[in-house]
N, C-alpha and C. Protein backbone atom coordinates (compact mmCIF):
# COMPACT_ATOMS: atom_id res chain seq x y z
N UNK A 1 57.80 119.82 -6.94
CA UNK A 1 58.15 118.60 -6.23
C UNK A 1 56.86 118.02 -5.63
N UNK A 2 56.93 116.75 -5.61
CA UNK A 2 55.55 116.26 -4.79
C UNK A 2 56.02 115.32 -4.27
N UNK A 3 54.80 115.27 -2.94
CA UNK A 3 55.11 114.93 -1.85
C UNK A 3 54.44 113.92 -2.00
N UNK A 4 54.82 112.23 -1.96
CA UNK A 4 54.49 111.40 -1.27
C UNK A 4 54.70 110.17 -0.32
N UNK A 5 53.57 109.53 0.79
CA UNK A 5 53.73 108.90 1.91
C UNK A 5 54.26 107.94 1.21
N UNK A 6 55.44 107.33 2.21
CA UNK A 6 56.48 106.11 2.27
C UNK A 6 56.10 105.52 4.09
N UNK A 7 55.86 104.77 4.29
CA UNK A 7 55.65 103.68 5.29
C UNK A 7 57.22 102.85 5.32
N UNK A 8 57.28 102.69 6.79
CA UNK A 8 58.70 102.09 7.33
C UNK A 8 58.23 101.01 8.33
N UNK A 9 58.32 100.19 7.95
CA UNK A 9 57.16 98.33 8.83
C UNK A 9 58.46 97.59 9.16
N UNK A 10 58.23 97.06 9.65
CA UNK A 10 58.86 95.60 10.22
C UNK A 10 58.34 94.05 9.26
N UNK A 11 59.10 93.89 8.72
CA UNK A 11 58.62 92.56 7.86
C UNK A 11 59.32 90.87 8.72
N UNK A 12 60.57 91.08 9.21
CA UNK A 12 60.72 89.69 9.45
C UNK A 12 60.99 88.92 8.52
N UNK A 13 61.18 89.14 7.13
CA UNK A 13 61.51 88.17 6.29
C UNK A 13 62.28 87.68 5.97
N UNK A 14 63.04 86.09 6.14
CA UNK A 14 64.09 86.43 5.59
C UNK A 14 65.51 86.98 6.55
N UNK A 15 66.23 87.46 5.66
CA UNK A 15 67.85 88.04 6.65
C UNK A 15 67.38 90.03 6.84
N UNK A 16 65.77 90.23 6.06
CA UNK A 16 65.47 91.73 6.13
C UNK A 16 64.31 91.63 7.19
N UNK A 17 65.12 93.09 7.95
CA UNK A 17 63.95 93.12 8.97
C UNK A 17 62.88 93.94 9.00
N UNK A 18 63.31 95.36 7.83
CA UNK A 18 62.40 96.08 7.79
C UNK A 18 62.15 96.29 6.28
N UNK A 19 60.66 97.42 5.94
CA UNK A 19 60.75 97.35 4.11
C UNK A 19 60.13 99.02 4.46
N UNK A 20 60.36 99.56 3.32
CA UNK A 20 60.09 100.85 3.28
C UNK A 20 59.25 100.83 1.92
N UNK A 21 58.40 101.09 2.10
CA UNK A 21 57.27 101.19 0.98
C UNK A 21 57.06 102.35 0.44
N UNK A 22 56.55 103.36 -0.96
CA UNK A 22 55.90 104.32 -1.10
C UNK A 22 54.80 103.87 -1.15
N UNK A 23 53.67 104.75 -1.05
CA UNK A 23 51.90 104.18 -1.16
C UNK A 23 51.70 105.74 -1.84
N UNK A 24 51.82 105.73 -3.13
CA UNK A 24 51.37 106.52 -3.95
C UNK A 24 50.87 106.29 -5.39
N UNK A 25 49.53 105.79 -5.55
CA UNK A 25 49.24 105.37 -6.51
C UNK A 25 49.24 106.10 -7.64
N UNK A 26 49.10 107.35 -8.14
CA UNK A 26 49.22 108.41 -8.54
C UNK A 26 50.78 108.50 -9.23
N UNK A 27 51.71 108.35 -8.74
CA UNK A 27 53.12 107.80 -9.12
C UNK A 27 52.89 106.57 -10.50
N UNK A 28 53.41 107.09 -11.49
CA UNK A 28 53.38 105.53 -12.71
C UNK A 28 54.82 104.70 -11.72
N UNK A 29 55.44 104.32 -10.94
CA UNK A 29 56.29 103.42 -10.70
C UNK A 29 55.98 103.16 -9.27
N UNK A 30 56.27 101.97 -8.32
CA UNK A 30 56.48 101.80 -7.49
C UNK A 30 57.92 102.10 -6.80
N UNK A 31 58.24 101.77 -5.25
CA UNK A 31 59.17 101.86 -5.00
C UNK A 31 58.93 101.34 -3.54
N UNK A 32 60.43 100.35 -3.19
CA UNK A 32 60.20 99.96 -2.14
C UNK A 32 61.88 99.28 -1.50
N UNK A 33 62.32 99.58 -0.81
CA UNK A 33 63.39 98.80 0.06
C UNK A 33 63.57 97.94 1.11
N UNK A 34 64.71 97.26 1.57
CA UNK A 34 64.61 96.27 2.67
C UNK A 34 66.18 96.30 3.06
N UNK A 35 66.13 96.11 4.51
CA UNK A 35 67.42 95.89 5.03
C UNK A 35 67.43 95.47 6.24
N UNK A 36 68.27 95.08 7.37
CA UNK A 36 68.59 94.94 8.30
C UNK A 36 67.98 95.54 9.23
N UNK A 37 68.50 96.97 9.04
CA UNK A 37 68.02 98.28 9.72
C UNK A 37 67.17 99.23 9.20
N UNK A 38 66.63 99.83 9.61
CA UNK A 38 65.89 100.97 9.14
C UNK A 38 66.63 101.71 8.42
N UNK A 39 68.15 102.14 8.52
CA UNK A 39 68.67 102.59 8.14
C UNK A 39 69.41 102.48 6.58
N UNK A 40 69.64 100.84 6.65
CA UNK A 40 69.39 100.01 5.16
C UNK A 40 68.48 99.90 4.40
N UNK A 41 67.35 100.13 4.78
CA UNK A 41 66.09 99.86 4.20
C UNK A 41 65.65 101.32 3.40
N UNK A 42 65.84 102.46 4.63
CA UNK A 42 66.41 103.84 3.56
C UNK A 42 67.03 104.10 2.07
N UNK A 43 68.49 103.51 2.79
CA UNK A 43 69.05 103.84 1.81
C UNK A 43 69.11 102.83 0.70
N UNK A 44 68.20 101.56 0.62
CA UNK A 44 67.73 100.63 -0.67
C UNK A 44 66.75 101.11 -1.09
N UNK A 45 65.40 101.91 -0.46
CA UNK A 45 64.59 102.44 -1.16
C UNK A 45 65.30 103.64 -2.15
N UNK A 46 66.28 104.98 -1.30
CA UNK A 46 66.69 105.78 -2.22
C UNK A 46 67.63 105.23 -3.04
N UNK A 47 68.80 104.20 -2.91
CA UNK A 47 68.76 103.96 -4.22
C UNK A 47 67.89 103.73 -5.04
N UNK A 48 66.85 102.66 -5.17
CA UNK A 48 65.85 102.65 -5.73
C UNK A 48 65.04 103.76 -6.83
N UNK A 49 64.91 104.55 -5.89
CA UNK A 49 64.80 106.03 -6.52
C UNK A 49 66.09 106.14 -7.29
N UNK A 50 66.95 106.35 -7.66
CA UNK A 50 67.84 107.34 -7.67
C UNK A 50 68.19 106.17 -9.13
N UNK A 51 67.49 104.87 -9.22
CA UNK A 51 67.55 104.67 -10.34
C UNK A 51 66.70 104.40 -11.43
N UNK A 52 65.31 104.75 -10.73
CA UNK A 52 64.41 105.13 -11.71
C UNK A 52 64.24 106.68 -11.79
N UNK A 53 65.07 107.12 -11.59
CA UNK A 53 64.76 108.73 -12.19
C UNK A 53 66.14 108.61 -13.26
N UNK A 54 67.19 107.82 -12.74
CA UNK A 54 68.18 107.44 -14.22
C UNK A 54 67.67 106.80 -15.41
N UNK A 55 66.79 105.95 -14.84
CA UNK A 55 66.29 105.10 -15.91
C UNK A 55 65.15 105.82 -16.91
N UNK A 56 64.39 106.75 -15.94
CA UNK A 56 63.64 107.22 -16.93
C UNK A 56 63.98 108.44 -17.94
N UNK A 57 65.01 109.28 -17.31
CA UNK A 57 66.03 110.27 -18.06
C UNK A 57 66.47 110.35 -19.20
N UNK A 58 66.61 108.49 -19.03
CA UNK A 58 67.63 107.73 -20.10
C UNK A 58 66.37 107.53 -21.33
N UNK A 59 64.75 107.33 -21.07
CA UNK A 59 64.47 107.43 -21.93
C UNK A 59 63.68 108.39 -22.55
N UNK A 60 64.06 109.46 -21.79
CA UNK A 60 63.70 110.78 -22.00
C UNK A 60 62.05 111.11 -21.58
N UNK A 61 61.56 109.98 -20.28
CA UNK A 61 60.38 110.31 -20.00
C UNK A 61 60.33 111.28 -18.75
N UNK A 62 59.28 111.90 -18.70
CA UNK A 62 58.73 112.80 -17.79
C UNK A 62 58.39 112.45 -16.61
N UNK A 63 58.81 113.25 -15.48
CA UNK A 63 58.47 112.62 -13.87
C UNK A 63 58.57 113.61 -13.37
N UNK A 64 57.49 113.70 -12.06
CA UNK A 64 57.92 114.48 -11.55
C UNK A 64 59.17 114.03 -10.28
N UNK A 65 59.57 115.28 -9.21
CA UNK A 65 60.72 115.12 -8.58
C UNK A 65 59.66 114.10 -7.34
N UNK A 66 60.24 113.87 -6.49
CA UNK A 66 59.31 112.62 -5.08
C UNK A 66 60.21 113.57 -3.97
N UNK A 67 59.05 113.68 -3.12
CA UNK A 67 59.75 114.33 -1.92
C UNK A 67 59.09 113.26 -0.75
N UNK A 68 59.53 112.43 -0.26
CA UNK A 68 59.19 111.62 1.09
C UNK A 68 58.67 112.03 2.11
N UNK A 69 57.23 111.58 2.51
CA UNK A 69 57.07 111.86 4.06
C UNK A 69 56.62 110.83 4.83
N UNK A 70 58.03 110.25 5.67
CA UNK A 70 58.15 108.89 6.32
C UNK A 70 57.43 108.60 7.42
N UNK A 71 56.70 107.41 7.25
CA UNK A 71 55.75 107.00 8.46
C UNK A 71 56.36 105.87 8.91
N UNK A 72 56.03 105.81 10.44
CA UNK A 72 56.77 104.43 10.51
C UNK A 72 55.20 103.68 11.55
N UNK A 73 55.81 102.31 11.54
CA UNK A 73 54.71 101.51 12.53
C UNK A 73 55.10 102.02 13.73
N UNK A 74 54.44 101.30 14.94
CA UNK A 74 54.72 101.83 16.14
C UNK A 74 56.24 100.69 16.69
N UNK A 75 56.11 99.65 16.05
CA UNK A 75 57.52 98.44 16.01
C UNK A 75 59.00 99.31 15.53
N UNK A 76 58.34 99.61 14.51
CA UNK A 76 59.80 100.21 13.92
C UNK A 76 60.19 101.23 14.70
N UNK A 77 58.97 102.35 14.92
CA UNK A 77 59.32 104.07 15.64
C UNK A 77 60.10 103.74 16.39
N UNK A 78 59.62 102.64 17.18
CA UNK A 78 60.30 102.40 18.73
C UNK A 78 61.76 102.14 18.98
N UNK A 79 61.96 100.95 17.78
CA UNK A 79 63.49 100.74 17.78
C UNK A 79 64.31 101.56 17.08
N UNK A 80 63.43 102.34 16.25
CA UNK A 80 64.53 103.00 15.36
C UNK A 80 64.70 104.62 16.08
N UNK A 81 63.97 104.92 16.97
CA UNK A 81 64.35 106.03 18.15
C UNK A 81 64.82 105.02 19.37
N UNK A 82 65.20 104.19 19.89
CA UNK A 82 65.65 103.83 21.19
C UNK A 82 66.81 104.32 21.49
N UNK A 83 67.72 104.85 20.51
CA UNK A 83 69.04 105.25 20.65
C UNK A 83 68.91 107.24 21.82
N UNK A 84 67.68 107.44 21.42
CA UNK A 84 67.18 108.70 21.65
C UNK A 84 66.29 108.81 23.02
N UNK A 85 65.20 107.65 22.71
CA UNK A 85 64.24 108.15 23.86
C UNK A 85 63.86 106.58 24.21
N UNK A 86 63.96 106.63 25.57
CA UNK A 86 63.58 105.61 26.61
C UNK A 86 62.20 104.95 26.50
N UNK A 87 61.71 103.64 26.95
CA UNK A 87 60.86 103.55 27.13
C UNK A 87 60.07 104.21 28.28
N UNK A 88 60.74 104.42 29.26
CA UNK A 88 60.49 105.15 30.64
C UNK A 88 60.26 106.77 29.98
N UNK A 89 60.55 107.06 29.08
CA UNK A 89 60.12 108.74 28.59
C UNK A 89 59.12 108.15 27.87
N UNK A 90 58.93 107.35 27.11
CA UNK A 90 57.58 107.67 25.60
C UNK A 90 56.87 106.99 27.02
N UNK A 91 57.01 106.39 27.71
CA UNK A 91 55.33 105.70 28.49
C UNK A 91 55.56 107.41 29.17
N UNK A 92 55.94 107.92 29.58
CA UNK A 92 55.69 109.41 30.17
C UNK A 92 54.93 110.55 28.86
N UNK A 93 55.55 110.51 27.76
CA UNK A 93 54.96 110.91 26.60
C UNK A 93 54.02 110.59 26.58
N UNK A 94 53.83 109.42 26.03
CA UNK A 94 52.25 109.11 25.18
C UNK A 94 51.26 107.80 26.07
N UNK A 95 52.11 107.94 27.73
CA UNK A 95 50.92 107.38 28.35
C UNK A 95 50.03 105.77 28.32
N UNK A 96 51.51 105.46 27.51
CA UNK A 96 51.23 103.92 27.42
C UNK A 96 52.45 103.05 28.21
N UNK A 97 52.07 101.91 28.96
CA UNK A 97 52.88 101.47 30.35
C UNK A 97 54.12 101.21 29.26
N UNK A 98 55.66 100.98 29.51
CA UNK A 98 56.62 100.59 29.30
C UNK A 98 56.40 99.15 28.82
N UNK A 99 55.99 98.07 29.95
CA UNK A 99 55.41 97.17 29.09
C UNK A 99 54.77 96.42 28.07
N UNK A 100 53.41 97.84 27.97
CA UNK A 100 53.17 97.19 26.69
C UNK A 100 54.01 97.65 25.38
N UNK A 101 54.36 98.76 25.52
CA UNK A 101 55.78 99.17 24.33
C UNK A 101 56.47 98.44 23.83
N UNK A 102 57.06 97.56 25.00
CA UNK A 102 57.99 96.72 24.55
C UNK A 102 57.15 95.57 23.76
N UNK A 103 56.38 94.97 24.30
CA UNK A 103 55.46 93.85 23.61
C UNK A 103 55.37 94.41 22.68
N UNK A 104 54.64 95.73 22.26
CA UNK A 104 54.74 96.21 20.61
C UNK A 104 56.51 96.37 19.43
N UNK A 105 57.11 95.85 20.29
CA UNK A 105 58.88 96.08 19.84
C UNK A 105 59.26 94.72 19.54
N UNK A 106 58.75 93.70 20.29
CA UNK A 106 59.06 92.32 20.27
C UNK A 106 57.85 91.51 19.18
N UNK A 107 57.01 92.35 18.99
CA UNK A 107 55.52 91.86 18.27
C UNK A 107 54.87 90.68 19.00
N UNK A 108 55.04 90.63 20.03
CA UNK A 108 54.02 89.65 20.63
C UNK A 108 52.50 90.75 21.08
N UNK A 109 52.47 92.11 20.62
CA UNK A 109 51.31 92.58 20.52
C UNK A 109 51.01 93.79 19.91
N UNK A 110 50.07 93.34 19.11
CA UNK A 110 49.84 95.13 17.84
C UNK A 110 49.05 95.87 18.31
N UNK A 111 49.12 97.19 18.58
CA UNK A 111 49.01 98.16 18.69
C UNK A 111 47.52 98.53 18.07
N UNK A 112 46.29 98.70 19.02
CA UNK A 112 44.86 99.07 18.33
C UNK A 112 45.04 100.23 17.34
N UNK A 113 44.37 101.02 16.82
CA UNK A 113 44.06 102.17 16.22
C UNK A 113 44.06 103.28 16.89
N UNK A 114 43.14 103.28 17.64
CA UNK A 114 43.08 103.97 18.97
C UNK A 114 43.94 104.11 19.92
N UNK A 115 44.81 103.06 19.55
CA UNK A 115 46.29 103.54 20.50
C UNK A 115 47.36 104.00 19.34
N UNK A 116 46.95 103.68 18.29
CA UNK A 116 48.34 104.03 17.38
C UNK A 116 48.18 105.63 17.71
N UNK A 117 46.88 106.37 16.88
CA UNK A 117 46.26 107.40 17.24
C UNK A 117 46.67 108.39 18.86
N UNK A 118 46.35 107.55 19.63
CA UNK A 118 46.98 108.38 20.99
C UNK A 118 48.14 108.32 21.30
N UNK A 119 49.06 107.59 20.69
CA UNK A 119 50.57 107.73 20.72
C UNK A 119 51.08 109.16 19.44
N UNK A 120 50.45 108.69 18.79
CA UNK A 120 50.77 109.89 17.55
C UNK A 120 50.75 110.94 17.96
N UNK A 121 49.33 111.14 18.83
CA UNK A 121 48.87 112.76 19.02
C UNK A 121 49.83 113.59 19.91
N UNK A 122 50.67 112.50 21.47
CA UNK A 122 50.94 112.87 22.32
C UNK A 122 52.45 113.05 21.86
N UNK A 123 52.90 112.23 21.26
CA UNK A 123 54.20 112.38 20.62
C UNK A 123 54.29 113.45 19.28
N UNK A 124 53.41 113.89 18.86
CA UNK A 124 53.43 115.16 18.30
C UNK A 124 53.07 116.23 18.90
N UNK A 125 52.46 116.42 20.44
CA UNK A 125 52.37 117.73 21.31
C UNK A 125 53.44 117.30 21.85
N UNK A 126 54.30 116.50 22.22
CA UNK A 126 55.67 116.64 22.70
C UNK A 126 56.51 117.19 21.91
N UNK A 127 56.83 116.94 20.88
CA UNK A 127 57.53 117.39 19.52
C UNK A 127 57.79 119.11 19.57
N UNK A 128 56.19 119.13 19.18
CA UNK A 128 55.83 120.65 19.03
C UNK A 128 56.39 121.63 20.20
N UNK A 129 56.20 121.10 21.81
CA UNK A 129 56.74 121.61 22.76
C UNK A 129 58.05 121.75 22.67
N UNK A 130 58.51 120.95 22.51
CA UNK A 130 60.36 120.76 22.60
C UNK A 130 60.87 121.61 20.95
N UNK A 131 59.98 121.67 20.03
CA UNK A 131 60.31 122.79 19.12
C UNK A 131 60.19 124.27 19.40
N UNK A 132 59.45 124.29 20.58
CA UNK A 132 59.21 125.95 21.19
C UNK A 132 60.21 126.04 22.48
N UNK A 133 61.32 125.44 22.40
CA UNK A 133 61.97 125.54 23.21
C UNK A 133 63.29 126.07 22.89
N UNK A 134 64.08 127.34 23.34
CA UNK A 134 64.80 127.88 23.03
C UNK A 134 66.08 127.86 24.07
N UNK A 135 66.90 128.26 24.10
CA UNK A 135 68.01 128.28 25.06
C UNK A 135 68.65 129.55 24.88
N UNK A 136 69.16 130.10 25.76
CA UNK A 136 70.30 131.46 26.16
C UNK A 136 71.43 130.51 27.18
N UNK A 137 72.33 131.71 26.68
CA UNK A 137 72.91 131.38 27.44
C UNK A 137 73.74 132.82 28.58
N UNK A 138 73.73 132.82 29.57
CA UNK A 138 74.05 133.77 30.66
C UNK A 138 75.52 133.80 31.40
């Protein structure tokens, strides 16, 4: 199986709000979805998939299997976890004011490198913590 990066953006286009891209050049096909939600945009990319591995079956060509590893912008992360985590927790997380979060949610402001970067890092030592976390019960 091989593994490659798929990107999850905010496009605005149109009645679609988001597109899910693969960026694997190495792949002979592209692949890419759009929907409403992040959640549509998923499941138009895997269809997508699910009909070029029919299509190529059908002509008896060779592929390998695609295993996804989803990135998202810092626009999308945000809304597509809000159901989960607060802005008042990720500015506690990753140390960026509530304010500007939201400006990065509304796109009236993009996110440097250097901040994409220090949101990543801190929201993956949060991750990692809350994965070493176990429960009993007494």
């Amino acid at each position: 199986m091989k593994k490659v990066n798929v990107v999850i953006g905010r496009v605005n286009e149109g009645e679609y709000v988001y597109s899910v891209v693969m960026e694997a050049p190495e792949v002979p096909f592209g692949l890419n979805g759009t929907g409403r939600t992040v959640e549509e945009a998923k499941k138009d990319f895997l269809d997508a998939y699910k009909d070029i591995v029919e299509l190529m079956a059908e002509e008896g060509r060779q592929y390998d299997e695609l295993e996804f590893n989803y990135h998202y912008d810092i626009p999308s992360f945000l809304e597509y976890y809000a159901y989960a985590l607060s802005l008042a927790s990720l500015e506690r997380i990753s140390g960026i004011n509530q304010r500007q979060l939201s400006h990065y949610i509304n796109g009236t402001s993009k996110p440097r490198k250097s901040t994409v970067e220090r949101f990543r890092k801190n929201l993956k030592a949060f991750a990692e913590d809350l994965q070493s976390v176990d429960l009993i019960w007494r």
